[in-house]
Structure formats: C-alpha cells, structure tokens
N, C-alpha and C. Protein backbone atom coordinates (compact mmCIF):
# COMPACT_ATOMS: atom_id res chain seq x y z
N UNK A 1 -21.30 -19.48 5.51
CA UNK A 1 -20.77 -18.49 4.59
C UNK A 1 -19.59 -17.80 5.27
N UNK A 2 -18.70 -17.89 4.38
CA UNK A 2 -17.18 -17.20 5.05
C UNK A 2 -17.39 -15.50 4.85
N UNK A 3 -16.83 -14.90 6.17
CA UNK A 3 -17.10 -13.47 6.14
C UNK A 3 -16.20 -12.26 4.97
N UNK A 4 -16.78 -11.97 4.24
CA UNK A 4 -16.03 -10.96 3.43
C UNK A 4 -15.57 -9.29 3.86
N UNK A 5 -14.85 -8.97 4.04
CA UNK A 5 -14.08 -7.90 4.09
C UNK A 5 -13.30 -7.28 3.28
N UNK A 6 -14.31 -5.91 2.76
CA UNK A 6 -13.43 -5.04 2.00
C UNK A 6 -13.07 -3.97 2.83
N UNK A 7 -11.38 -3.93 2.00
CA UNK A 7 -10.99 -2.70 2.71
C UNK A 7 -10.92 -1.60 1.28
N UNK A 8 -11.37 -0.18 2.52
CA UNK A 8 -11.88 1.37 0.87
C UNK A 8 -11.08 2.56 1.46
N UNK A 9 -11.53 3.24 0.63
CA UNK A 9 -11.32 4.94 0.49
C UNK A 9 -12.47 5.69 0.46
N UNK A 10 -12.67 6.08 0.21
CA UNK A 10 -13.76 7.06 -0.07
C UNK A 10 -13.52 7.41 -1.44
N UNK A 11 -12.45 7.63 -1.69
CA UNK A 11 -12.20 8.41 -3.10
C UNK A 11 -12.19 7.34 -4.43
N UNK A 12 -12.17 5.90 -3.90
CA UNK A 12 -11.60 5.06 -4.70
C UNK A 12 -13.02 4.38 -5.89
N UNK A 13 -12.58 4.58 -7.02
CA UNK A 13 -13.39 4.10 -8.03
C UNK A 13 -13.93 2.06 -8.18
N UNK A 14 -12.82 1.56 -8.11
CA UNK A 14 -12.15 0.43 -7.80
C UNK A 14 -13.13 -0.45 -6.68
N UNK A 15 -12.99 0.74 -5.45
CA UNK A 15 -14.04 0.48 -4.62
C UNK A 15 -15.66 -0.20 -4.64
N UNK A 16 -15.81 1.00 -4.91
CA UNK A 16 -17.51 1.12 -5.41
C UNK A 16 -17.63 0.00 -6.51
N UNK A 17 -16.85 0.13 -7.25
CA UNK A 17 -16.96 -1.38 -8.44
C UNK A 17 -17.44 -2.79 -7.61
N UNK A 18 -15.90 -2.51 -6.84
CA UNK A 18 -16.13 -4.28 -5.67
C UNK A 18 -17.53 -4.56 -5.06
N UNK A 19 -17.81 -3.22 -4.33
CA UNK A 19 -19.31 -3.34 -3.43
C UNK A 19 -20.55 -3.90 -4.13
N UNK A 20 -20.11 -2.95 -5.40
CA UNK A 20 -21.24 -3.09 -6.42
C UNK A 20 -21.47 -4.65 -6.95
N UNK A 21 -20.35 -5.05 -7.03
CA UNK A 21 -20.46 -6.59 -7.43
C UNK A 21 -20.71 -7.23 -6.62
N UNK A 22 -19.95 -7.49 -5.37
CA UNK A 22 -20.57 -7.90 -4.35
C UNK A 22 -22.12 -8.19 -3.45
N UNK A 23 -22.71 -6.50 -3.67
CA UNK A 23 -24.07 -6.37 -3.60
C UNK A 23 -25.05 -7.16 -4.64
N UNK A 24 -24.51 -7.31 -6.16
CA UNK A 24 -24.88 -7.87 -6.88
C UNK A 24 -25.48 -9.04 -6.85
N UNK A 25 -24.52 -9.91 -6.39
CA UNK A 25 -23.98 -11.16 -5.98
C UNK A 25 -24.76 -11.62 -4.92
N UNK A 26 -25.50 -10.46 -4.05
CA UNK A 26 -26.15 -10.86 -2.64
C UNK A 26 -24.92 -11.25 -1.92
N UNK A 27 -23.49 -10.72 -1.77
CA UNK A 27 -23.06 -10.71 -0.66
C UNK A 27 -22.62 -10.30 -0.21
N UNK A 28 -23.26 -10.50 1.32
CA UNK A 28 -22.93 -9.57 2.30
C UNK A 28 -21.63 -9.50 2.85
N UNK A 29 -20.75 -8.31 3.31
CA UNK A 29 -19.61 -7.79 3.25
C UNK A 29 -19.43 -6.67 4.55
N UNK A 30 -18.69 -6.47 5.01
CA UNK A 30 -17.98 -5.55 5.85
C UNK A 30 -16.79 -4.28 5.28
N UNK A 31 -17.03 -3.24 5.34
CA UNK A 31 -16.41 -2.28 4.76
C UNK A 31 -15.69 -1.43 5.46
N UNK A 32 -14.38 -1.60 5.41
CA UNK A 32 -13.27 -1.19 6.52
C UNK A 32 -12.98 0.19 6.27
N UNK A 33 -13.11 1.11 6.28
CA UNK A 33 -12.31 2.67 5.47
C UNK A 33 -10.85 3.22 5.93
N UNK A 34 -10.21 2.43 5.16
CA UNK A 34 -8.69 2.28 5.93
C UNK A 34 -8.01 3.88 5.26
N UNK A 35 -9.00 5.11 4.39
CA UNK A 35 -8.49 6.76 4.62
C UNK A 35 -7.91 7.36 5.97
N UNK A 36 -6.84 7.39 5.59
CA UNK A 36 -6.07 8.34 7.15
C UNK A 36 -5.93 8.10 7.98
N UNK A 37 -5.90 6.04 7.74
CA UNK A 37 -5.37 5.17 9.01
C UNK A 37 -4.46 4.57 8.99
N UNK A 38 -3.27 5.12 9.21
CA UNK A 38 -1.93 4.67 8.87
C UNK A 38 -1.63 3.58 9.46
N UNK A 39 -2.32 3.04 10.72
CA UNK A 39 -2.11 1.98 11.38
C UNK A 39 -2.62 0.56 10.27
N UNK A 40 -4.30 0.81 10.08
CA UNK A 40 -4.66 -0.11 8.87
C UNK A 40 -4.08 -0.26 7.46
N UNK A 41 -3.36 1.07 7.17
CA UNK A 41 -2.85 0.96 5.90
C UNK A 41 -1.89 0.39 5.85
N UNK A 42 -0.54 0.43 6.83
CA UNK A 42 0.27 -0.17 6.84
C UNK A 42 0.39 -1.99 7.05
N UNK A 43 -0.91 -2.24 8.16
CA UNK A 43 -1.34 -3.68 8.44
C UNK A 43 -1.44 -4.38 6.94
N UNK A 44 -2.43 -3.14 5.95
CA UNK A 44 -2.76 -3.81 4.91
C UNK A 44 -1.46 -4.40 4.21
N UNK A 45 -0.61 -3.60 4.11
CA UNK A 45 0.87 -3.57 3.00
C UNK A 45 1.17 -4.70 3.83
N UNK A 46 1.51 -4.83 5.08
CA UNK A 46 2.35 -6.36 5.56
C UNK A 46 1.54 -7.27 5.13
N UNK A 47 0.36 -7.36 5.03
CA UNK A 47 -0.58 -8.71 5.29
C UNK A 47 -0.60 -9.04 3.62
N UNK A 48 -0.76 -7.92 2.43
CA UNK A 48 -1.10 -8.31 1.40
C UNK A 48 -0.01 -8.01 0.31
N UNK A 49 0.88 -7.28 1.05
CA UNK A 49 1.74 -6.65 -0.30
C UNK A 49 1.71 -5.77 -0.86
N UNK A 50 0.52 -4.71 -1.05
CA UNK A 50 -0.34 -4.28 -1.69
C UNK A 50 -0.22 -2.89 -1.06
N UNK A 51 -0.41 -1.99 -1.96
CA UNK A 51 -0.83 -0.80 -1.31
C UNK A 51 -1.96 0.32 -1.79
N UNK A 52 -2.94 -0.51 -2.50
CA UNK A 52 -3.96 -0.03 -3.50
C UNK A 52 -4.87 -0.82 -2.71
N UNK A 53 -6.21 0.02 -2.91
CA UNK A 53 -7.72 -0.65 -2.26
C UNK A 53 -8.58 -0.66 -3.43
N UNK A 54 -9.29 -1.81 -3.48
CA UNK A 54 -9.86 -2.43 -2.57
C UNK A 54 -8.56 -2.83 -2.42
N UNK A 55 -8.91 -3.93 -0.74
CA UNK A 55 -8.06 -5.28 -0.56
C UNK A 55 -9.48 -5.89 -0.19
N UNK A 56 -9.69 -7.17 -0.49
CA UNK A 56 -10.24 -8.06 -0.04
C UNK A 56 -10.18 -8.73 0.60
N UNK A 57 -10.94 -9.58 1.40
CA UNK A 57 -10.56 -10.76 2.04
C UNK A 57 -11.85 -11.25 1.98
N UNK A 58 -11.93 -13.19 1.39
CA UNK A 58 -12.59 -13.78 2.12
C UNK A 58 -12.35 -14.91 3.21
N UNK A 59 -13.11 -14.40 4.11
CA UNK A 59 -12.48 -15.36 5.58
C UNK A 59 -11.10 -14.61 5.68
N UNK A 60 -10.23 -15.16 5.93
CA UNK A 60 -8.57 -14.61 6.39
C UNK A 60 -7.81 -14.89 5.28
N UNK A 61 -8.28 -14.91 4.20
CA UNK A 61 -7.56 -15.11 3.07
C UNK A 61 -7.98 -14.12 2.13
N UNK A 62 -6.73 -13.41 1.61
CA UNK A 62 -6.97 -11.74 0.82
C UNK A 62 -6.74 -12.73 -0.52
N UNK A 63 -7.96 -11.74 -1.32
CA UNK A 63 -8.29 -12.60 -2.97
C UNK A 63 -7.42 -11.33 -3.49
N UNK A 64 -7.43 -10.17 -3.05
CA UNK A 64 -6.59 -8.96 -4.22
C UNK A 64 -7.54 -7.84 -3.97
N UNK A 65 -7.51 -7.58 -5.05
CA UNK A 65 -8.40 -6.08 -5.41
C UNK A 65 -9.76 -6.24 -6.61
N UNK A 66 -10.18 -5.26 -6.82
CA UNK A 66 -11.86 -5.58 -7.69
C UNK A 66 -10.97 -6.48 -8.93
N UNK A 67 -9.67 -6.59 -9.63
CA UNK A 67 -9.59 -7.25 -10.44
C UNK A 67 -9.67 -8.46 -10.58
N UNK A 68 -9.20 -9.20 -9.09
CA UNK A 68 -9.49 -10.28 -8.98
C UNK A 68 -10.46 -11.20 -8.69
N UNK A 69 -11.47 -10.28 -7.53
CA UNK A 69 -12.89 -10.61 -7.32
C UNK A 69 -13.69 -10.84 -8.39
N UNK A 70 -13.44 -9.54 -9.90
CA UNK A 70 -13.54 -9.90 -10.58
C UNK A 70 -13.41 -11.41 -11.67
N UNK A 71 -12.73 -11.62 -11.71
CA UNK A 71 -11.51 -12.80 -12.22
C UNK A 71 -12.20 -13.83 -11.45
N UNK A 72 -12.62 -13.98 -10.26
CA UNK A 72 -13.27 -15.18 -9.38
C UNK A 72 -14.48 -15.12 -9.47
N UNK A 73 -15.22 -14.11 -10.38
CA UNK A 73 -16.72 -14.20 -10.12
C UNK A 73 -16.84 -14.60 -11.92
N UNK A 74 -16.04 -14.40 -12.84
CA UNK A 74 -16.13 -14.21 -14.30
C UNK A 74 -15.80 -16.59 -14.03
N UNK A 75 -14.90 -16.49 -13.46
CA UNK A 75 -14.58 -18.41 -13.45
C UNK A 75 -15.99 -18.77 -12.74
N UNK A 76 -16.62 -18.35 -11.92
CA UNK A 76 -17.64 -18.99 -11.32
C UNK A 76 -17.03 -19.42 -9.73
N UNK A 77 -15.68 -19.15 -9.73
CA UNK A 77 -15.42 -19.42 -8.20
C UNK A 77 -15.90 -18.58 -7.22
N UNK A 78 -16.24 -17.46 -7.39
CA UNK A 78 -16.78 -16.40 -6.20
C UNK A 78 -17.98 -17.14 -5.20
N UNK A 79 -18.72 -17.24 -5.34
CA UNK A 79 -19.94 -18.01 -4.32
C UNK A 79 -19.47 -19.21 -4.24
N UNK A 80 -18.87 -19.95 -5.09
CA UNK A 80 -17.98 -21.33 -3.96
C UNK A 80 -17.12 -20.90 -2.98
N UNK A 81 -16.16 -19.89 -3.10
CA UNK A 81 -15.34 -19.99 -2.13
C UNK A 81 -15.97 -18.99 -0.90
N UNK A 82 -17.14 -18.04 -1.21
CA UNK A 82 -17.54 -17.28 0.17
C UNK A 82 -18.24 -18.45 0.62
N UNK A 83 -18.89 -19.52 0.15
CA UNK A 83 -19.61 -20.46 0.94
C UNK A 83 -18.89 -21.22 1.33
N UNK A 84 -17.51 -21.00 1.28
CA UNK A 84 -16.68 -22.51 1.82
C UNK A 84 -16.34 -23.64 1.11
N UNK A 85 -16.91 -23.44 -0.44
CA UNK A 85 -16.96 -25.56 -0.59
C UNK A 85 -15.50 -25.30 -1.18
C-alpha cells in the first residue's frame, strides 16, 4: 500500500471532508499541519502549484485537493492507486 499524505489547517473545511473519506475508505494516512509553516507552505506551492489544502499525495505523487480524491474515489480509482496496481 502506497503511503498517503495529507497536507491541513486546522481551520480548513475541505480538510476534515478528505480525512473523513479517507477514514471511510479504511485508509490510513499521515496528516501534515502545514498552519504557520511558511517553510511547508511554500514547499507545497513549488511541488503542487497550489496554494489551498488539502494537498494530497499518494506515494510522491500529489492527486489535488478533497475534489479530486473525491473524483478518484466516485471512478473507483482511489484503492487501486493507494494499493499500487
């Protein structure tokens, strides 16, 4: 199983959505709290483009934000691609 990594806020609605699905899903995840870490926040913007959380990643590859996790769990790709196939 490829390792998932969300990056949050505390404040973020968006957030709690992702976890929630995730938890759903039975999978297990790592939760970064990139609030008032300008070092991570900025990593995030180079690595993804992005400057809204969630960011995701499964394995070293960023899927987006809850819309897209979304979007990959609604096709049925979500548990293929955290398992690798």
């Amino acid at each position: 199983m490829k390792p998932v990594t969300v990056y949050t806020t505390n404040w973020c609605p968006y957030c709690v959505r992702a976890k929630k699905l995730l938890g759903d899903r039975g999978i297990p995840f790592t939760e970064v709290d990139v609030e008032g870490d300008d070092e991570k926040r900025a990593w995030l913007v180079r690595t993804t483009g992005q400057r809204t959380v969630p960011q995701i990643f499964i394995g070293e590859e960023s899927v987006g934000g809850f819309s897209e996790l979304r979007e990959l769990d609604v096709a049925g790709d979500l548990m293929p691609k955290v398992q690798g196939l």
